[in-house]
N, C-alpha and C. Protein backbone atom coordinates (compact mmCIF):
# COMPACT_ATOMS: atom_id res chain seq x y z
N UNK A 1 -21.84 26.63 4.18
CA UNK A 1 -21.07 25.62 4.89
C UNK A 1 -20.59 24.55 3.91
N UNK A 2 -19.31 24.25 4.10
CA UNK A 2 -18.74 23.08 3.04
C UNK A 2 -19.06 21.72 3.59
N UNK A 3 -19.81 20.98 2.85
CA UNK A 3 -20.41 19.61 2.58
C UNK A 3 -19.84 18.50 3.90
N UNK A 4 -17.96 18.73 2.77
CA UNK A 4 -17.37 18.00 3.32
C UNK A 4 -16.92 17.97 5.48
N UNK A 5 -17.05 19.69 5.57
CA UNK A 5 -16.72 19.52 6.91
C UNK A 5 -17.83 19.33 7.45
N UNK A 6 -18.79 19.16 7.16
CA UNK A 6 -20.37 18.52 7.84
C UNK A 6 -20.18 17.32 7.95
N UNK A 7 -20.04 16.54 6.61
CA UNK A 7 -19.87 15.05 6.54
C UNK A 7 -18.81 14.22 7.66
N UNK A 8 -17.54 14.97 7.87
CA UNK A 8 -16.40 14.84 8.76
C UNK A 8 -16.85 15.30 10.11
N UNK A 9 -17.78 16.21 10.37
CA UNK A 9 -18.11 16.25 12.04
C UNK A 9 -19.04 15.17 12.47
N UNK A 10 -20.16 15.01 11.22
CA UNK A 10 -21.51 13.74 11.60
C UNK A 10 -21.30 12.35 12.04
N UNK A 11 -19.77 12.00 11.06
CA UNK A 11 -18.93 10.69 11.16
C UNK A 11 -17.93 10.35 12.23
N UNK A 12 -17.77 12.06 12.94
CA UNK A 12 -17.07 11.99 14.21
C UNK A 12 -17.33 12.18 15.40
N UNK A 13 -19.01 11.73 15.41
CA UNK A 13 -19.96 12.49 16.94
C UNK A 13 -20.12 10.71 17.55
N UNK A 14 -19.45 10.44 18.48
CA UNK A 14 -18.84 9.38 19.19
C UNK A 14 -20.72 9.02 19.53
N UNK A 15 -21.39 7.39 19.08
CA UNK A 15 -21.96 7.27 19.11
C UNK A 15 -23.03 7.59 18.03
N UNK A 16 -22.93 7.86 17.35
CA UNK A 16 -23.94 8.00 15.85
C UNK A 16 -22.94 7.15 14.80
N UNK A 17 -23.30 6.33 14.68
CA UNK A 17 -22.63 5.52 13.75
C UNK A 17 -23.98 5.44 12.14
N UNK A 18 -23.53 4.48 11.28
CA UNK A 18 -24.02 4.29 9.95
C UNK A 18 -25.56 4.60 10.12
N UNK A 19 -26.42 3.66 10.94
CA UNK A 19 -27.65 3.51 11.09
C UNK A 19 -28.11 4.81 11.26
N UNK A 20 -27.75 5.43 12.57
CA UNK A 20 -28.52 6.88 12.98
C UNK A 20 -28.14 7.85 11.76
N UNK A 21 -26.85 8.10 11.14
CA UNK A 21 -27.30 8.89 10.07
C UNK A 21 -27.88 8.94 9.41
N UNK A 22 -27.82 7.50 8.78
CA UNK A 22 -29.12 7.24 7.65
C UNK A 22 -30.33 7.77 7.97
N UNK A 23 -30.82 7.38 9.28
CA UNK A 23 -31.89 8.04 9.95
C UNK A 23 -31.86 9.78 10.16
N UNK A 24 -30.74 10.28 10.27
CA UNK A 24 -30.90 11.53 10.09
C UNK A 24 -30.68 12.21 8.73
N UNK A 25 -30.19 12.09 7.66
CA UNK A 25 -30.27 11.95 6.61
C UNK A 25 -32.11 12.22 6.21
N UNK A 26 -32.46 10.90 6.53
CA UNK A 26 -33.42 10.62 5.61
C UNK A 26 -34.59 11.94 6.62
N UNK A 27 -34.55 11.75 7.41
CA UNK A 27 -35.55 13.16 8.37
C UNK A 27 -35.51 14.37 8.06
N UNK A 28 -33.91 14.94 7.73
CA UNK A 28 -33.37 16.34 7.55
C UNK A 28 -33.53 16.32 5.73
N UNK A 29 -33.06 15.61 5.50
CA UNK A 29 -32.30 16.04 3.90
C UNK A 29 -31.05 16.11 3.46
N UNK A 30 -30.36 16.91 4.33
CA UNK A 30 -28.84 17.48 4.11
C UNK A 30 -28.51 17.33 5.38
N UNK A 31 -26.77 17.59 5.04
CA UNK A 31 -26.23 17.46 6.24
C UNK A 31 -26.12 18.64 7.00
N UNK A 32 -26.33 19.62 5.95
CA UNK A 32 -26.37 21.13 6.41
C UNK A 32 -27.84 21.10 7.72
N UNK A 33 -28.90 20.61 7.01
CA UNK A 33 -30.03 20.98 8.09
C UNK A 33 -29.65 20.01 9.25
N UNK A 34 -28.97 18.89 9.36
CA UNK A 34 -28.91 18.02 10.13
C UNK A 34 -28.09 19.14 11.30
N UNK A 35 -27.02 19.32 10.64
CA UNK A 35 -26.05 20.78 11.34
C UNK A 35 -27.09 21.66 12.03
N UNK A 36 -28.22 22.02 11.38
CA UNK A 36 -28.53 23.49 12.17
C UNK A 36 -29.65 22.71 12.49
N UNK A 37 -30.22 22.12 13.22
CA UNK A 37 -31.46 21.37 13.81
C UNK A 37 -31.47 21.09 15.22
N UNK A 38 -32.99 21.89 15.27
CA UNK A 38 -33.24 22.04 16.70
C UNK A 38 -34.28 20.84 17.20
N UNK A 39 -33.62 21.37 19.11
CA UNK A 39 -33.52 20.12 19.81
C UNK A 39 -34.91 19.66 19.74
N UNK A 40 -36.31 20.09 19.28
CA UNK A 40 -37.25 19.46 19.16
C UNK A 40 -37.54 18.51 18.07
N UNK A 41 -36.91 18.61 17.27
CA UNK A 41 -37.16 18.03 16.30
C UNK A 41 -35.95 16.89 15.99
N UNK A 42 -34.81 16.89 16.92
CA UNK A 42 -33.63 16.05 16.90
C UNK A 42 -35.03 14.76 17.71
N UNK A 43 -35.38 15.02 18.84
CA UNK A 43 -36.42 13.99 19.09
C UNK A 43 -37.37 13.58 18.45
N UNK A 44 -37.67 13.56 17.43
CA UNK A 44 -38.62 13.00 16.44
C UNK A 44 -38.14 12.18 15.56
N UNK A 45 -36.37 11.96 15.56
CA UNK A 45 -35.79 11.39 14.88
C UNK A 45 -35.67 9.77 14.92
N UNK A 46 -36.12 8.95 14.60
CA UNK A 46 -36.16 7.23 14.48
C UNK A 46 -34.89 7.25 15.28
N UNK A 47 -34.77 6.69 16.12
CA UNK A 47 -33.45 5.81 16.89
C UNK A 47 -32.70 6.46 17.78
N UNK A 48 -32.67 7.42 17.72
CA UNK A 48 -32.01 9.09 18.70
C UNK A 48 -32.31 8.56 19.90
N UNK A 49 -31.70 8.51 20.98
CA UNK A 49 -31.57 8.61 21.95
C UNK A 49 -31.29 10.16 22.98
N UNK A 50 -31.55 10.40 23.86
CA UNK A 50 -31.37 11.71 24.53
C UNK A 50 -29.57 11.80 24.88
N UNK A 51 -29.00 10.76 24.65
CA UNK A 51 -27.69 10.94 24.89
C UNK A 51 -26.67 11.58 23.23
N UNK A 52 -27.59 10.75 22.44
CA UNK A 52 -27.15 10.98 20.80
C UNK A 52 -27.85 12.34 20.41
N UNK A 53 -29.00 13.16 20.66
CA UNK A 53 -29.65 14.45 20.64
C UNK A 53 -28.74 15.34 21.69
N UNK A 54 -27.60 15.19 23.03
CA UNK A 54 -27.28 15.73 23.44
C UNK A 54 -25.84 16.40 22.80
N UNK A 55 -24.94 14.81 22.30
CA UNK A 55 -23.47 15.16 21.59
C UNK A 55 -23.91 16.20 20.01
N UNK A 56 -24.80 15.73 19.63
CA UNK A 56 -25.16 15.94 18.46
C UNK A 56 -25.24 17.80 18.70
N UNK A 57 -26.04 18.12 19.97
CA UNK A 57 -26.03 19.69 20.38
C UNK A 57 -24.86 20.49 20.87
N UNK A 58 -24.08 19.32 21.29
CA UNK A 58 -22.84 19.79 21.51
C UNK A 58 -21.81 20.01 21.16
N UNK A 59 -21.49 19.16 20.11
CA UNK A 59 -20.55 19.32 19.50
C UNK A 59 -20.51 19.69 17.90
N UNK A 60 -21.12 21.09 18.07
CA UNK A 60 -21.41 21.78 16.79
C UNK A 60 -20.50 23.21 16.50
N UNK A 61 -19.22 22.76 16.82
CA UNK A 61 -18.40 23.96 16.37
C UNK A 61 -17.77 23.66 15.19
N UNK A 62 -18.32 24.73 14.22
CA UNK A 62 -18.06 24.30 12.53
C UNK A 62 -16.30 24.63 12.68
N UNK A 63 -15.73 25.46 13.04
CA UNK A 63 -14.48 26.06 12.90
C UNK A 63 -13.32 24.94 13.58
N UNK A 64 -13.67 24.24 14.44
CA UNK A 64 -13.23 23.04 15.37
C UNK A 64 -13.22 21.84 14.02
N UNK A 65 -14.50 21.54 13.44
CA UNK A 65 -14.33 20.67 12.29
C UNK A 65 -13.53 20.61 11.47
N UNK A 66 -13.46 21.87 11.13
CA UNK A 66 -13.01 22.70 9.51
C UNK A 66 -11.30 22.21 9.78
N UNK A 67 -11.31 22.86 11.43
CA UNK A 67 -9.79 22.45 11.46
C UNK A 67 -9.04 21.28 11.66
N UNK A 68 -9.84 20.27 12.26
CA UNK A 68 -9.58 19.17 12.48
C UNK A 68 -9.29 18.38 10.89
N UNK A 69 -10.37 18.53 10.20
CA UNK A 69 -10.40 18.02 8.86
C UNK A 69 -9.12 18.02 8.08
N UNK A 70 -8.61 19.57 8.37
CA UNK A 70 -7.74 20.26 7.40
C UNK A 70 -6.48 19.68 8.36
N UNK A 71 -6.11 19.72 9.75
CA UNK A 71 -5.17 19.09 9.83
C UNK A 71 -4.71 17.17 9.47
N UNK A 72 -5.96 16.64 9.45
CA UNK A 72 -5.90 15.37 9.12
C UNK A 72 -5.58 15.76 7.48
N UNK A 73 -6.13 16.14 6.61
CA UNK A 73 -5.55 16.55 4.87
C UNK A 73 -3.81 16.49 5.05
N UNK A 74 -3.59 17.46 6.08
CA UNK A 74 -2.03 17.60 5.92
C UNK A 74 -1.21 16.71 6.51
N UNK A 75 -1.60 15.41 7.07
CA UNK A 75 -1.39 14.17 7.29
C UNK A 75 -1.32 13.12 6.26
N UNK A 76 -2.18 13.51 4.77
CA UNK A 76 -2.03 12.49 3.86
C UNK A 76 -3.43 11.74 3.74
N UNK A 77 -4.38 11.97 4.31
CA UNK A 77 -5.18 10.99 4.55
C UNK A 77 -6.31 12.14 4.18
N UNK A 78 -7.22 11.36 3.37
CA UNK A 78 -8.46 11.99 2.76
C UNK A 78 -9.97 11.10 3.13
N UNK A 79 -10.47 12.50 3.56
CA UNK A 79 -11.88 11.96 3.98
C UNK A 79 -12.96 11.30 2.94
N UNK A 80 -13.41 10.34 2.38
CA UNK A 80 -14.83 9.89 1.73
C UNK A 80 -15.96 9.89 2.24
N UNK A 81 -16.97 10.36 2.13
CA UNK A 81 -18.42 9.95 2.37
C UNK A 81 -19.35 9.43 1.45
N UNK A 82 -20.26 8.78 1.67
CA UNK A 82 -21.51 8.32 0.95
C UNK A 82 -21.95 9.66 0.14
N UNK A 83 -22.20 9.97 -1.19
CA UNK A 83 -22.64 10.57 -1.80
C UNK A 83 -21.48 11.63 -2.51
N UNK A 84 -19.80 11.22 -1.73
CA UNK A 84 -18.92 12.43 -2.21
C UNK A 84 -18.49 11.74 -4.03
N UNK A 85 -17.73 12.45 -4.37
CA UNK A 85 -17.24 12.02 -5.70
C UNK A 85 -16.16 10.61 -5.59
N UNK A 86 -15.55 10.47 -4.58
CA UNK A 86 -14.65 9.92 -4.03
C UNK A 86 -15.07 8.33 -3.43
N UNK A 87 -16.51 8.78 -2.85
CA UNK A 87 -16.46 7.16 -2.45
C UNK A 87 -17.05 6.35 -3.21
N UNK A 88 -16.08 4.86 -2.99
CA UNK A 88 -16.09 3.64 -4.00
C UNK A 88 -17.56 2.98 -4.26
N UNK A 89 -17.71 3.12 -5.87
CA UNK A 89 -18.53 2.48 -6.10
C UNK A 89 -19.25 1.59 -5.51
N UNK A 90 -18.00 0.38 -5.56
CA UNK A 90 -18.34 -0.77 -4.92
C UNK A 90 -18.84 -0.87 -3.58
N UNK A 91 -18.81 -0.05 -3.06
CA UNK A 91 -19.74 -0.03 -1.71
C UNK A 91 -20.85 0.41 -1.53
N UNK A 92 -21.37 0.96 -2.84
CA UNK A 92 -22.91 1.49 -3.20
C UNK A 92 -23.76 0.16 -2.48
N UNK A 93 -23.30 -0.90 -3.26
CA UNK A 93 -24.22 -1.56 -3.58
C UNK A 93 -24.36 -2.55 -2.19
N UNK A 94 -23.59 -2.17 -1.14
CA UNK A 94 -23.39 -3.30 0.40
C UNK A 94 -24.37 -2.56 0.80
N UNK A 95 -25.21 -3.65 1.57
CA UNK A 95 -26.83 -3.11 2.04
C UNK A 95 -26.26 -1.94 3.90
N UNK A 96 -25.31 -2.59 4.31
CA UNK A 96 -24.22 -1.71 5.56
C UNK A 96 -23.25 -1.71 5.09
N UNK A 97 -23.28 -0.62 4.53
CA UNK A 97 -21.88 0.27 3.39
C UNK A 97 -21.40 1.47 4.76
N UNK A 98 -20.20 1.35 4.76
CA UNK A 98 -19.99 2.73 6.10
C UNK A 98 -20.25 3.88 5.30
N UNK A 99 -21.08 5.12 6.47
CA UNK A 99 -20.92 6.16 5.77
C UNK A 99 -19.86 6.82 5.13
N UNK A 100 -18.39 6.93 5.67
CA UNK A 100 -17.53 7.80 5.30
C UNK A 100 -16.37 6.43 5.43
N UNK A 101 -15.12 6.91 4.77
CA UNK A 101 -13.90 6.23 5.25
C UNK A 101 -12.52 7.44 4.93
N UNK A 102 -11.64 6.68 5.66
CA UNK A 102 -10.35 7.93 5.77
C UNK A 102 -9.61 6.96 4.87
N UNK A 103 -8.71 7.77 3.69
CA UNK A 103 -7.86 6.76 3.07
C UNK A 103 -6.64 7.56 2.98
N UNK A 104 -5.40 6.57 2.81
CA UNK A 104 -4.09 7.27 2.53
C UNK A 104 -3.43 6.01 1.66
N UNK A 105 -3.41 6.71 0.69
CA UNK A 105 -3.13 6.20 -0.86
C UNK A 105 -4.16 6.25 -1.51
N UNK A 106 -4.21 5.12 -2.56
CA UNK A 106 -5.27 5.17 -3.35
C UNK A 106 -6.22 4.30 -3.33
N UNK A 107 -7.71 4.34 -3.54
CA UNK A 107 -8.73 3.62 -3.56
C UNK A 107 -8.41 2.41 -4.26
N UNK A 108 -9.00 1.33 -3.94
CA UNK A 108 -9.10 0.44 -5.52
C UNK A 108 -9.43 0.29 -6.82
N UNK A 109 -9.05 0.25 -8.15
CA UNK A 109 -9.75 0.12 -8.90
C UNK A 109 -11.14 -0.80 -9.01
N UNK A 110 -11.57 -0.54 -9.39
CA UNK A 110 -13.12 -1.14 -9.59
C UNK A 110 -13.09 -2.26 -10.48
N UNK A 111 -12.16 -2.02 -11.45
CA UNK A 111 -12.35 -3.27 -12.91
C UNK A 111 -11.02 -4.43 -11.94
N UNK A 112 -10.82 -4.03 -11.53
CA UNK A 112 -9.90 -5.03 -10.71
C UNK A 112 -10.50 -5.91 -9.66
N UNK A 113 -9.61 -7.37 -9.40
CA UNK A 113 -10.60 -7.81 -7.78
C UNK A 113 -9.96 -7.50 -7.01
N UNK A 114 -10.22 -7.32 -5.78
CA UNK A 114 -10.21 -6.76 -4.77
C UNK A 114 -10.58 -7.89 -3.25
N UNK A 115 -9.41 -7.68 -2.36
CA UNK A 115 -9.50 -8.68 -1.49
C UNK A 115 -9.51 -7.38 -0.01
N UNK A 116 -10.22 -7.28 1.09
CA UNK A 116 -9.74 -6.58 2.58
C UNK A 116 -9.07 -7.64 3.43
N UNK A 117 -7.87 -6.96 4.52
CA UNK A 117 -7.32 -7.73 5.47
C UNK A 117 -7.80 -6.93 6.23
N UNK A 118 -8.76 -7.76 7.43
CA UNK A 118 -8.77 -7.33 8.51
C UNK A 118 -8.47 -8.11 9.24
N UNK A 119 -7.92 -7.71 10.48
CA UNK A 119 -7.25 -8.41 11.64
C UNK A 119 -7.38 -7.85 13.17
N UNK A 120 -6.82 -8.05 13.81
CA UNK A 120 -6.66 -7.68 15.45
C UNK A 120 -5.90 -6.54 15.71
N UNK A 121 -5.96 -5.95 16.65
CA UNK A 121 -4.85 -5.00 17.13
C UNK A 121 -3.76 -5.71 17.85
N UNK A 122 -4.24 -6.50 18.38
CA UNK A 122 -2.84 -7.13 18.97
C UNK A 122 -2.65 -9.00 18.41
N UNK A 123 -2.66 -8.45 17.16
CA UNK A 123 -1.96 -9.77 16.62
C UNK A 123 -0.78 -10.42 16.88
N UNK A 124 -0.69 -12.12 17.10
CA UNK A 124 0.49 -12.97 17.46
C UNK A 124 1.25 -12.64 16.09
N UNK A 125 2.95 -12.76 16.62
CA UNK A 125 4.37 -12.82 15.29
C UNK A 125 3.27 -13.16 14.39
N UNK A 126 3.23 -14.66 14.27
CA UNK A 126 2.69 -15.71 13.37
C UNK A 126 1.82 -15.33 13.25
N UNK A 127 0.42 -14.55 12.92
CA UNK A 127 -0.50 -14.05 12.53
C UNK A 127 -0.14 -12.46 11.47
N UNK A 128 0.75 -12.13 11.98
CA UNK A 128 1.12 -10.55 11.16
C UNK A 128 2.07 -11.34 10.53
N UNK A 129 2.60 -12.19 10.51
CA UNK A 129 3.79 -13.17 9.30
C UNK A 129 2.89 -13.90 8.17
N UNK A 130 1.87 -14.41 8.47
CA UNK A 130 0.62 -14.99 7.46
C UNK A 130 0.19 -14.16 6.91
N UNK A 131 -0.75 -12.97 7.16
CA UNK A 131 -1.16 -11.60 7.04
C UNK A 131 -0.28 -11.03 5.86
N UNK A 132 1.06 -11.01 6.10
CA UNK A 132 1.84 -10.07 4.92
C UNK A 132 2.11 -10.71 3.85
N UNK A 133 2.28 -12.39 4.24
CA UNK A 133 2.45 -13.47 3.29
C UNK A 133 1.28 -13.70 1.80
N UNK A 134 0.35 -13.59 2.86
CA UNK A 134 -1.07 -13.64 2.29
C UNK A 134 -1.65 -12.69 1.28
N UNK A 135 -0.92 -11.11 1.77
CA UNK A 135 -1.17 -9.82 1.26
C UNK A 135 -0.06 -9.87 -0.03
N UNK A 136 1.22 -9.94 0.29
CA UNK A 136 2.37 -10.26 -0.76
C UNK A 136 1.62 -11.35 -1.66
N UNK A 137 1.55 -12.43 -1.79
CA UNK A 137 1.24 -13.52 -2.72
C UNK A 137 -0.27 -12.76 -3.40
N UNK A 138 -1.23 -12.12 -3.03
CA UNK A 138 -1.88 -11.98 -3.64
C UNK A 138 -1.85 -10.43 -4.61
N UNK A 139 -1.12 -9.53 -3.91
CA UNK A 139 -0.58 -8.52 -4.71
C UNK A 139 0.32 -8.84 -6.10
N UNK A 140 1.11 -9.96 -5.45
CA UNK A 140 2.04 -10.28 -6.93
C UNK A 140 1.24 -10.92 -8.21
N UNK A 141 -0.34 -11.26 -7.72
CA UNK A 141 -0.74 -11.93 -8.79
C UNK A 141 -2.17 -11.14 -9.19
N UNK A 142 -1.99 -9.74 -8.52
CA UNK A 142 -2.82 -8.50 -9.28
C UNK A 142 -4.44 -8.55 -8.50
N UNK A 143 -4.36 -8.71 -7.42
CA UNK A 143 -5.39 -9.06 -6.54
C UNK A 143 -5.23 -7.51 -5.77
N UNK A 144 -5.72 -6.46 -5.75
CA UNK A 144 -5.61 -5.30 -4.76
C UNK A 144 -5.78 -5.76 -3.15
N UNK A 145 -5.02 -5.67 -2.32
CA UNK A 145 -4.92 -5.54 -0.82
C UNK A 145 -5.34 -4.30 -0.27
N UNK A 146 -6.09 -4.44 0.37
CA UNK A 146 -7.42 -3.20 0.82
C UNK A 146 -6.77 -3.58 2.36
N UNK A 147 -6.44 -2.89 3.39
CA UNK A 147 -6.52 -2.77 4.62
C UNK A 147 -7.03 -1.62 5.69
N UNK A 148 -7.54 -1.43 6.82
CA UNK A 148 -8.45 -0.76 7.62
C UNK A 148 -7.22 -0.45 8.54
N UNK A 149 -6.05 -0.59 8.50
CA UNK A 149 -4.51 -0.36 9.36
C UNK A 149 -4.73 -0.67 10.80
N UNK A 150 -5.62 -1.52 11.25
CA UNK A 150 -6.14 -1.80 12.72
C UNK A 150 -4.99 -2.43 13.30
């Protein structure tokens, strides 16, 4: 089984967010055993809930992943996880670092500083007019603009 479409189904089981992997992670080993792990032992897991042991049983179709993954690739947008070659250093070291992130373009350099915009989904004019202002003025003076496209 490829790494990556494990990593891309674990990060997409609605309700297991950063914490519970870590927790499954650290129980299983791999993401592979996390994949093939039975329901007795999904309950022995720190923080699992019977609702998070249920999606987790359910939604284990590797071929459903594989494809989902591969159609998001042909969108432009590349998957990272904790431990891939790909994800940023700099988030090693955040004590709640997300497991995975989707990017389209390029990461930041590292020897560079680095600023994130995050914002609202339904931002006022005058808030997405500050926002680009803010993002422009600091791009022109070699500051990387990191955004989450929310």
């Amino acid at each position: 089984m490829n790494e990556e479409v494990l990593a891309y189904w674990l990060a997409n089981i609605y309700g297991i967010g950063r914490i519970k992997i870590q927790n499954l992670l650290e129980y299983y080993g791999s993401l592979e055993e996390i994949f093939k792990s039975k329901e007795h032992t999904l309950q022995q897991v720190p923080g699992l809930n019977r609702q998070d042991q249920k999606v987790l049983k359910q939604h284990r179709d590797y071929a459903y992943w594989e494809e989902q993954l591969y159609q998001m690739q042909k969108r432009g947008i590349r998957f990272v996880w904790r431990g891939s070659a790909g994800y940023p250093p700099r988030l090693y070291h955040l004590a709640d670092a997300p497991f995975s992130l989707y990017v389209r373009g390029g990461l930041p350099a590292t020897d560079q500083p680095a600023v994130a915009v995050v914002g609202a989904r339904n931002a006022s004019h005058e808030g997405l007019e500050l926002a680009g202002n803010f993002g422009k003025e600091l791009a022109e003076n070699g500051v990387q603009v990191i955004s989450g496209l929310a």
